[in-house]
Protein backbone atom coordinates (compact mmCIF):
# COMPACT_ATOMS: atom_id res chain seq x y z
CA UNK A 1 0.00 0.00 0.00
CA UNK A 2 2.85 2.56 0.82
CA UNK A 3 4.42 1.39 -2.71
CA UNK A 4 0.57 2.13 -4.20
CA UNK A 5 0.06 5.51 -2.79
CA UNK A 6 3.50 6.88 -3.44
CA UNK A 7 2.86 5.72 -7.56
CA UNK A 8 0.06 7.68 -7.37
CA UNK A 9 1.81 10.58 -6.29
CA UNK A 10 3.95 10.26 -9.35
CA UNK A 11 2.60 9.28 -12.25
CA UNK A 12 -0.22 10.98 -13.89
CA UNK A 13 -1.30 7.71 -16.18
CA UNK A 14 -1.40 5.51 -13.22
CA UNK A 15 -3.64 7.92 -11.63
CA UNK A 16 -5.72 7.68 -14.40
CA UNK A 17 -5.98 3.88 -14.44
CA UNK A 18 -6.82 3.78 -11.18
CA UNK A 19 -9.08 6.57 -11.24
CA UNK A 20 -7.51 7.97 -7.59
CA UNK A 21 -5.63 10.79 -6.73
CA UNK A 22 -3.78 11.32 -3.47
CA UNK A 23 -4.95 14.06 -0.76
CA UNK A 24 -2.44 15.08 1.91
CA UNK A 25 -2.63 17.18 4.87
CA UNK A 26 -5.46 17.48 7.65
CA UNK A 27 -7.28 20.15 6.07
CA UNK A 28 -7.54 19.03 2.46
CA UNK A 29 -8.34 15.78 3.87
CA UNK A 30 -11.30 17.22 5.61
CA UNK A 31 -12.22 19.02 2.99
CA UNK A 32 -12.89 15.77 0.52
CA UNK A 33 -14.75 14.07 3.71
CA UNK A 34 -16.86 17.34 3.50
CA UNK A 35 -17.52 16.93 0.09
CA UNK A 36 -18.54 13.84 0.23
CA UNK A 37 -15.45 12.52 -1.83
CA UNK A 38 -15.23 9.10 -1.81
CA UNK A 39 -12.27 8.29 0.30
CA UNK A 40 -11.16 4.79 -1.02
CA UNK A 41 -8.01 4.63 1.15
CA UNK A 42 -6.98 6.61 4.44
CA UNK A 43 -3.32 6.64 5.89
CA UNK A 44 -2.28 8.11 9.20
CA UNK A 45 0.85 8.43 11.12
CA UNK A 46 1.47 8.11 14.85
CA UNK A 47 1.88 11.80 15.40
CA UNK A 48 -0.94 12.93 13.50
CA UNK A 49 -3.39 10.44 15.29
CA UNK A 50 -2.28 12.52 18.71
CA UNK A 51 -2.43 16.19 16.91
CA UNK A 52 -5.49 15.54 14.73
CA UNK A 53 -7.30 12.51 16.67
CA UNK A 54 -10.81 13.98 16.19
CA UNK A 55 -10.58 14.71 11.78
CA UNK A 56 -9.06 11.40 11.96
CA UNK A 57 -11.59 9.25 13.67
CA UNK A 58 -14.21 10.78 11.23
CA UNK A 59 -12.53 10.19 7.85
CA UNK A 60 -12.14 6.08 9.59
CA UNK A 61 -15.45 5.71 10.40
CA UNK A 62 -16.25 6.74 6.98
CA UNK A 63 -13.25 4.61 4.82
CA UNK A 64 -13.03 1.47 6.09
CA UNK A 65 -9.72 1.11 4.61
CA UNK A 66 -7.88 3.05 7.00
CA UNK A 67 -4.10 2.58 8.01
CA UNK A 68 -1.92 3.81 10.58
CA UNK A 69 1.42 3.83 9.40
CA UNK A 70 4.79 4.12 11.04
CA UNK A 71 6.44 7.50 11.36
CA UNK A 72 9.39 6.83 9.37
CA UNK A 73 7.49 5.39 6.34
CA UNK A 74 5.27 7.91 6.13
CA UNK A 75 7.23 10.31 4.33
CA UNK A 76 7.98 8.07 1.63
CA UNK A 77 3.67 7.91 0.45
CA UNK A 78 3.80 11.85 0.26
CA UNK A 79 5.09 14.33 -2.33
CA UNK A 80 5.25 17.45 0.56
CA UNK A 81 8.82 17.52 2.13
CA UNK A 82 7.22 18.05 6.02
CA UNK A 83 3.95 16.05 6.09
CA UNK A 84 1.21 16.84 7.99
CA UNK A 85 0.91 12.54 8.67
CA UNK A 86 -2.53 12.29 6.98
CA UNK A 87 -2.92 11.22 3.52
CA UNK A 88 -6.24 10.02 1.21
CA UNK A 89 -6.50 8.24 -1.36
CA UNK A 90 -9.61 9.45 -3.26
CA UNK A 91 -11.97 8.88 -6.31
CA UNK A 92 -12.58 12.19 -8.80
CA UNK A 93 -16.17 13.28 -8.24
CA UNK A 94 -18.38 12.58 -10.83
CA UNK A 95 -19.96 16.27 -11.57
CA UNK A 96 -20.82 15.88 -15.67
CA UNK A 97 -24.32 15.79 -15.26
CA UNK A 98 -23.68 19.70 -13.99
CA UNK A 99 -22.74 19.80 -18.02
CA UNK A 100 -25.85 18.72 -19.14
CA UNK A 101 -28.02 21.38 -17.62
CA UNK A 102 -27.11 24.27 -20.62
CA UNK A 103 -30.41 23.45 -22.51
CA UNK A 104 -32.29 23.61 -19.23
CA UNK A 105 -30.73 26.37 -17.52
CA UNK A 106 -29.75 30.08 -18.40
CA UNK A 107 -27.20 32.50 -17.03
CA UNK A 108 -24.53 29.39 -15.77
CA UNK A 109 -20.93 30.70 -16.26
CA UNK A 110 -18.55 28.33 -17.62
CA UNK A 111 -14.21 28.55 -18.30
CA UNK A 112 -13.14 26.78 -20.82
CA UNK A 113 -9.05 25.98 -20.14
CA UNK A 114 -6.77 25.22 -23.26
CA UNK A 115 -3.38 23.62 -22.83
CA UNK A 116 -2.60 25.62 -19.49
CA UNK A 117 0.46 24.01 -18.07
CA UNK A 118 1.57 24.97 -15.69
CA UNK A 119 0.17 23.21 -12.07
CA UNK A 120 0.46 26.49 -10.00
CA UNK A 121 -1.60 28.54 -12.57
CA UNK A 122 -4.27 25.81 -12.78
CA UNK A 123 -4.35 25.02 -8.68
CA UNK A 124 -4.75 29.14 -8.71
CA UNK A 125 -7.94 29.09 -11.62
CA UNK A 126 -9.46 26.74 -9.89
CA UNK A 127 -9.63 27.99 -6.41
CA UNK A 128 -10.53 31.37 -7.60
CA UNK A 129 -13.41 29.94 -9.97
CA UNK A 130 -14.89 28.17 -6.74
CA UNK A 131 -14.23 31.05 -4.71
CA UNK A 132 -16.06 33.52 -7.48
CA UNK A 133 -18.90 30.91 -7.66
CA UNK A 134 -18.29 29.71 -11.36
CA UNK A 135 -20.85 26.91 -12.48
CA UNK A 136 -17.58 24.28 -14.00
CA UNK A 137 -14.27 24.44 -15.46
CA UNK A 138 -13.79 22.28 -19.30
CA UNK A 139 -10.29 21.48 -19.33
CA UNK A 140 -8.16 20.09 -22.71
CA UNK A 141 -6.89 16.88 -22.05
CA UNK A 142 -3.49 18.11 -23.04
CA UNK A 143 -3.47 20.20 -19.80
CA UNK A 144 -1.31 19.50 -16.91
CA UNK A 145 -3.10 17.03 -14.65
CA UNK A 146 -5.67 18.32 -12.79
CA UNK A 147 -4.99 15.49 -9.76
CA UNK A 148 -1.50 16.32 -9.42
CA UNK A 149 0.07 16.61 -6.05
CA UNK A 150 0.78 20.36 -6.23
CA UNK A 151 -2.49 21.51 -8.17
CA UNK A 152 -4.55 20.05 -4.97
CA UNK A 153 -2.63 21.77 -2.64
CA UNK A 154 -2.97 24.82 -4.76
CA UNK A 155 -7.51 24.42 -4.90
CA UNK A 156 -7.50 24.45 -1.41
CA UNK A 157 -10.07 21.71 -1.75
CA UNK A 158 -11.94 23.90 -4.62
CA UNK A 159 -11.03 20.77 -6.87
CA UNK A 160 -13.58 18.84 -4.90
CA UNK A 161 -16.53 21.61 -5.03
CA UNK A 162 -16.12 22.57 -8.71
CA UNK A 163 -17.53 20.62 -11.19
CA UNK A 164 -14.94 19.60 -13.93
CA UNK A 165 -14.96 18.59 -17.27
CA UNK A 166 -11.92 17.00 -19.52
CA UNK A 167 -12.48 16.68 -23.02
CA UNK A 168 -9.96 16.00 -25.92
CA UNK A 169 -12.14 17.75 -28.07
CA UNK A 170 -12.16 21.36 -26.61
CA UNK A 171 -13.06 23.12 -29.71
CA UNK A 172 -15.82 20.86 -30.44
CA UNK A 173 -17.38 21.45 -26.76
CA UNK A 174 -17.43 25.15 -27.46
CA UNK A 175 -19.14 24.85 -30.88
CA UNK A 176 -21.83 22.44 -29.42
CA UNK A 177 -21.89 25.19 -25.98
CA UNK A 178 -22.77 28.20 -28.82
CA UNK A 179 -26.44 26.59 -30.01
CA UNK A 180 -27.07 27.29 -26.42
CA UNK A 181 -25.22 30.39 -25.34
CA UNK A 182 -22.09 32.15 -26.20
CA UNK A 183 -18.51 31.51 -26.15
CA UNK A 184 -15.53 34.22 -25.52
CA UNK A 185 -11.84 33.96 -26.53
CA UNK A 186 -9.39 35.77 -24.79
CA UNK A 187 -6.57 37.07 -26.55
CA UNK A 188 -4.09 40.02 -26.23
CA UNK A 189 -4.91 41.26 -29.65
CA UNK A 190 -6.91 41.94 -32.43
CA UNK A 191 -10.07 41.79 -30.17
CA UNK A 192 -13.43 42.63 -31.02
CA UNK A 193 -14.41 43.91 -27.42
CA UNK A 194 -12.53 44.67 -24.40
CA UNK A 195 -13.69 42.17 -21.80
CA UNK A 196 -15.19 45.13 -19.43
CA UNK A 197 -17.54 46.10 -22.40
CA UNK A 198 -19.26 42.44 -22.46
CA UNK A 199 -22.54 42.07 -20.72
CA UNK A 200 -22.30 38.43 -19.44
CA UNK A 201 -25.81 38.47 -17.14
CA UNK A 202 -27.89 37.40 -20.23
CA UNK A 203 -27.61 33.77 -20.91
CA UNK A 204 -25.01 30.88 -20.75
CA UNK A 205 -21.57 32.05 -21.35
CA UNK A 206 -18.18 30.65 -21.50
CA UNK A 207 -14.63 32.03 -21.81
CA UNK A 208 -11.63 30.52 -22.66
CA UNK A 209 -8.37 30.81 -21.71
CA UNK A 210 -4.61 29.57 -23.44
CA UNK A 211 -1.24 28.53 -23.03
CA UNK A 212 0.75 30.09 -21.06
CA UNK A 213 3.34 30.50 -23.29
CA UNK A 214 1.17 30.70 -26.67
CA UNK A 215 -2.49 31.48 -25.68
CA UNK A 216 -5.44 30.18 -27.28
CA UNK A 217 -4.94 27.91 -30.48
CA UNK A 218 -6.36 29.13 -33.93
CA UNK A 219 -8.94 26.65 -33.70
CA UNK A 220 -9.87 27.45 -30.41
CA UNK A 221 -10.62 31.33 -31.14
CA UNK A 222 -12.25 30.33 -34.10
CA UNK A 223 -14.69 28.15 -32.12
CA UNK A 224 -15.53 31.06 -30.19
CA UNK A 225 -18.59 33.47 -30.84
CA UNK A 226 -16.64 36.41 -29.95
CA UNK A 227 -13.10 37.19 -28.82
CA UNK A 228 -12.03 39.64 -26.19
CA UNK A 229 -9.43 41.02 -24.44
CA UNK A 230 -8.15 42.80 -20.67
CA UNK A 231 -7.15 46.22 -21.43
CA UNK A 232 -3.78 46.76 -20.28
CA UNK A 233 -2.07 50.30 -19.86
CA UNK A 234 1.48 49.51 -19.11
CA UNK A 235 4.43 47.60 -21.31
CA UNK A 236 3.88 43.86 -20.59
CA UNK A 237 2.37 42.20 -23.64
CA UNK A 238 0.15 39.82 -21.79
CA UNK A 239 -0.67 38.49 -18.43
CA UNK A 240 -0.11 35.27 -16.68
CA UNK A 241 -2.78 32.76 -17.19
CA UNK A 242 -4.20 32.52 -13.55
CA UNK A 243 -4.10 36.75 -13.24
CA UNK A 244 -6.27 36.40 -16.72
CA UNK A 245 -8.23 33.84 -15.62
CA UNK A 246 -9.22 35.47 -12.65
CA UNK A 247 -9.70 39.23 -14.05
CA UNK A 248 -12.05 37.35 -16.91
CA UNK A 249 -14.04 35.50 -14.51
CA UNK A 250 -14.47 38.84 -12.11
CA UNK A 251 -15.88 40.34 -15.03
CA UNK A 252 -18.18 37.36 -15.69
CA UNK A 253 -19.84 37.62 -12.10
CA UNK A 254 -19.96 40.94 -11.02
């Protein structure tokens, strides 16, 4: 089981095949109990059970595959260099069906994520989405791994309140999302709006964000109904991906 968990914590594919990601630390461990995650393995160490006896008895009661380990293995299940001597083992929350609701539904706020790659720019969307009360997050499939190690840590347990969608077909999700609202591409130029002149109260709306590096694909802006951009005043070109997340999705709830 130590040998299991600390795969996990490395490899993206096996994650995938085993359809589990790894939770560590007391409070992001609460927070998937909370949730109602489905904690499929719990680990504890000997400290922890004295520090955080009471979060501890209530994920066990709940996983029934619950371990206490010894202090000096515990370090090697966990990608964190101090651990907190809690770790889960827990199944991605099935939230699609929050997807289906466009036809039925008006005014839900979508963000539509393209190649972002980096793990602190996507732990930072996503924790500002949930905390800005956006309805889900579609993410390409050639993203960095939404159930890696440091882009949990970086939700702040936002990964298991928002509902998330990965598709391999991005630009086809957009097209399909436009016979029932409308789509917005940011870009740094040749814009046909600036993103503060968009009214997004009046029916389903999603914006898309790039690559870090190269923003939004041709196909991806072309998918779009409209493209926009964040005026900027001073010399940079462009903006990091999580600031321009975040300064899209402000404008998308306010």
């Amino acid at each position: 089981m130590v040998k299991y968990a600390a795969k996990l914590q490395k490899s993206a594919s096996f994650r995938r095949e085993e359809n589990l990601f790894p939770v560590e630390g007391a409070r992001l461990c609460e927070d998937a109990l909370n949730s109602k995650a489905e904690i499929k393995y719990f680990f504890y160490s000997e400290t922890a059970d004295k520090k955080y006896h009471t979060i501890i008895k209530k994920i066990s009661e709940k996983c029934p595959n619950t371990y206490r380990v010894k202090e000096s293995v515990f370090p090697k299940m966990c990608d964190t260099v101090t651990p907190q001597g809690m770790l889960s083992l827990v199944s991605p929350l099935d939230k699609s069906r929050v997807f289906d609701t466009i036809k039925k539904y008006n005014k839900l706020k979508f963000l539509a994520l393209e190649c972002v790659q980096d793990p602190g720019n996507m732990g930072t969307i996503l924790r500002t989405a949930d905390a800005l009360g956006i309805d889900g997050i579609i993410i390409s499939s050639n993203s960095c791994d939404v159930f890696s190690p440091k882009v949990i840590r970086g939700t702040m347990g936002a990964v298991f309140r928002l509902p998330i969608f990965i598709t391999d077909d991005i630009c086809g999700y957009i097209k399909r999302f436009n016979e029932n609202g409308c789509s917005y591409a940011t870009v740094p130029l040749n814009a046909d709006k600036a993103v503060t002149e968009i009214d997004f109260k009046s029916g389903n709306v999603i914006a898309a964000i790039g690559n870090e590096g190269n923003g939004l694909t041709k196909e991806c802006i072309e998918a779009c109904s409209c493209k926009i951009t964040i005026p900027m005043t001073g010399n940079a070109e462009s903006l990091n991906a999580g600031i321009a997340a975040g300064i899209v999705m402000w404008e998308m709830v306010r």
